[in-house]
C-alpha atoms as a PDB file:
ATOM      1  CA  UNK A   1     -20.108-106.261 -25.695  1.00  0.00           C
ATOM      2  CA  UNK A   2     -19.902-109.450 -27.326  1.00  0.00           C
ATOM      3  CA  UNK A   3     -17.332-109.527 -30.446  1.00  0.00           C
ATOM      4  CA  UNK A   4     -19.110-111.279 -33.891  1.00  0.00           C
ATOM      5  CA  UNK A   5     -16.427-110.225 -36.729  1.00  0.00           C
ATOM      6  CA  UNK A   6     -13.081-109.034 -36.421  1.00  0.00           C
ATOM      7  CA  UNK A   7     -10.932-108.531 -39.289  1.00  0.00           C
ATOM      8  CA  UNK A   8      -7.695-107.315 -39.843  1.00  0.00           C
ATOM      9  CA  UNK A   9      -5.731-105.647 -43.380  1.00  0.00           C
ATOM     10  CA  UNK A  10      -3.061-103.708 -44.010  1.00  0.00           C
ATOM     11  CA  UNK A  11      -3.211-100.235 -45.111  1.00  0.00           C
ATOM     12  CA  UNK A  12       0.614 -98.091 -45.685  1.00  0.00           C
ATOM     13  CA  UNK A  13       1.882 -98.981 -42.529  1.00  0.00           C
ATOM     14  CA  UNK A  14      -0.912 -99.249 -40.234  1.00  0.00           C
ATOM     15  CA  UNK A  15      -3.185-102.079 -39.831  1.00  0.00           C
ATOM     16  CA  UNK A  16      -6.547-101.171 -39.765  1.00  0.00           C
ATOM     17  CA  UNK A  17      -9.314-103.387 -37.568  1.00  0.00           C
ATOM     18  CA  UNK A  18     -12.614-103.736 -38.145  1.00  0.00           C
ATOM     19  CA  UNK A  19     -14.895-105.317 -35.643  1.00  0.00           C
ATOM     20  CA  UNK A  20     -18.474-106.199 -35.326  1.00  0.00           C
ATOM     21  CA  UNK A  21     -20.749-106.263 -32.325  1.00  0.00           C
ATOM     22  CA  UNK A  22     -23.982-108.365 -31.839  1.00  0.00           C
ATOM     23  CA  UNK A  23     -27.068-106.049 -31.995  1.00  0.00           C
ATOM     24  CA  UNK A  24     -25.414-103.343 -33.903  1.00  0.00           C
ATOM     25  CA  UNK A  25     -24.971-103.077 -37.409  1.00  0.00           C
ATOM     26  CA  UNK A  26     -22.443 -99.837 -37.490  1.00  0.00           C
ATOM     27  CA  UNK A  27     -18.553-101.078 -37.724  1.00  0.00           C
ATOM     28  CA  UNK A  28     -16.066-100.511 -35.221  1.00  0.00           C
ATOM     29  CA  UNK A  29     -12.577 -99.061 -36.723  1.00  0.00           C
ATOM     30  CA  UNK A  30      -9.383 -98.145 -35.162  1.00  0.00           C
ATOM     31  CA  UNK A  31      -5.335 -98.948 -36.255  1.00  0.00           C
ATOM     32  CA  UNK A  32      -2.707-100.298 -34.413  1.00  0.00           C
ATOM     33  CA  UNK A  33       1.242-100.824 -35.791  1.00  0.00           C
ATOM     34  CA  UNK A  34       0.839-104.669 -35.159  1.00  0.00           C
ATOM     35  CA  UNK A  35      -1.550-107.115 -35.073  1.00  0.00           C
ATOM     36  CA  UNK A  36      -3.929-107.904 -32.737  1.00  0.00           C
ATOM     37  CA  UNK A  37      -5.046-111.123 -31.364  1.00  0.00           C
ATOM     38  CA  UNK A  38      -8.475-112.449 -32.628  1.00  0.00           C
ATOM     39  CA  UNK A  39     -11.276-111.012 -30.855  1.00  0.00           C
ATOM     40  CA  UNK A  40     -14.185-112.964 -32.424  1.00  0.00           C
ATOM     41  CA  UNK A  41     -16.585-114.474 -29.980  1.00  0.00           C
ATOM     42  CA  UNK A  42     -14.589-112.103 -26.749  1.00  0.00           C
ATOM     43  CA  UNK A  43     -16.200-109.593 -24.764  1.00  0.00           C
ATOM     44  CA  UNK A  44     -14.537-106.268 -25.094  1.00  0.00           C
ATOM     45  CA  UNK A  45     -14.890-102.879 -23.296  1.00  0.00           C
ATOM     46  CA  UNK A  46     -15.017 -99.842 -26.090  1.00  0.00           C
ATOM     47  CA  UNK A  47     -14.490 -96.470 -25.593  1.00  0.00           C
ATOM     48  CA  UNK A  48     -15.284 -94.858 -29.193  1.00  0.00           C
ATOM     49  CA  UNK A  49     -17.278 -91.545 -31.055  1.00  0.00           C
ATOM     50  CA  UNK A  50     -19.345 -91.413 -34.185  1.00  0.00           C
ATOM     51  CA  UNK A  51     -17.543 -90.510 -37.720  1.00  0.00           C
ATOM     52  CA  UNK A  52     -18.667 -91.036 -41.276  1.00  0.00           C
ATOM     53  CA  UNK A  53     -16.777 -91.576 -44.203  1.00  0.00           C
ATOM     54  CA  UNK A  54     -17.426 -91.636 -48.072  1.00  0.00           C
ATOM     55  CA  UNK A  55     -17.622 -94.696 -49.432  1.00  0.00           C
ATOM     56  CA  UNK A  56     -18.546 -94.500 -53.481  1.00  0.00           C
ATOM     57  CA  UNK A  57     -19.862 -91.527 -53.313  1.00  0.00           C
ATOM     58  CA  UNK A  58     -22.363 -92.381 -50.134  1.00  0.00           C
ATOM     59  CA  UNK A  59     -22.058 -91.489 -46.471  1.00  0.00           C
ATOM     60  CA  UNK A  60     -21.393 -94.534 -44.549  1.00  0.00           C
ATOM     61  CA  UNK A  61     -21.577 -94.872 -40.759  1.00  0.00           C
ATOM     62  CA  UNK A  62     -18.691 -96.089 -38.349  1.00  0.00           C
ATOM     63  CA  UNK A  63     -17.817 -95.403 -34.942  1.00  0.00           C
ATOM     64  CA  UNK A  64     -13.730 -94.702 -34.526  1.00  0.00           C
ATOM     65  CA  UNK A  65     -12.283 -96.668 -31.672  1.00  0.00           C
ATOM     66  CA  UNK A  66      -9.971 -94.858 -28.773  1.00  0.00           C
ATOM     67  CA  UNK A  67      -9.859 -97.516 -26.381  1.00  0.00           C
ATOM     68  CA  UNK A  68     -10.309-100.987 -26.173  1.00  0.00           C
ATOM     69  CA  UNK A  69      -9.569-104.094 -23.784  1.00  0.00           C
ATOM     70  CA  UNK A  70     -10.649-107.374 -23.520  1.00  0.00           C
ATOM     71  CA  UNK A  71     -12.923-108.132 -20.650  1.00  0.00           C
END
């Protein structure tokens, strides 16, 4: 899967990723302790599962990642 966004921010003392896919409009979301090199325009493998969070009071998709590795 081909990477269009990738953004990185700090939250307590996790940074939280947030990456984009072409052809799918649902975020991808996991944390690491450090950051991460730039993924935009990479091919990555993803092993993830559906969650939903609340968001101002609506339901927003997002799909938690467990694995992932550039290919």
């Amino acid at each position: 899967m081909k990477v269009t966004s990738h953004v990185q921010r700090e939250q307590d003392d996790w940074i939280l990723h947030t990456v984009m896919l072409a052809n799918i409009d649902v975020p991808f979301v996991f944390k690491r302790k450090k950051r991460y090199q730039s993924l935009q325009g990479a091919n990555v493998n993803l092993t993830y599962y559906p969650a939903s969070v609340m968001i101002a009071g609506m339901e927003m998709e997002q799909m938690r990642v467990v694995r992932i590795k550039r290919s």
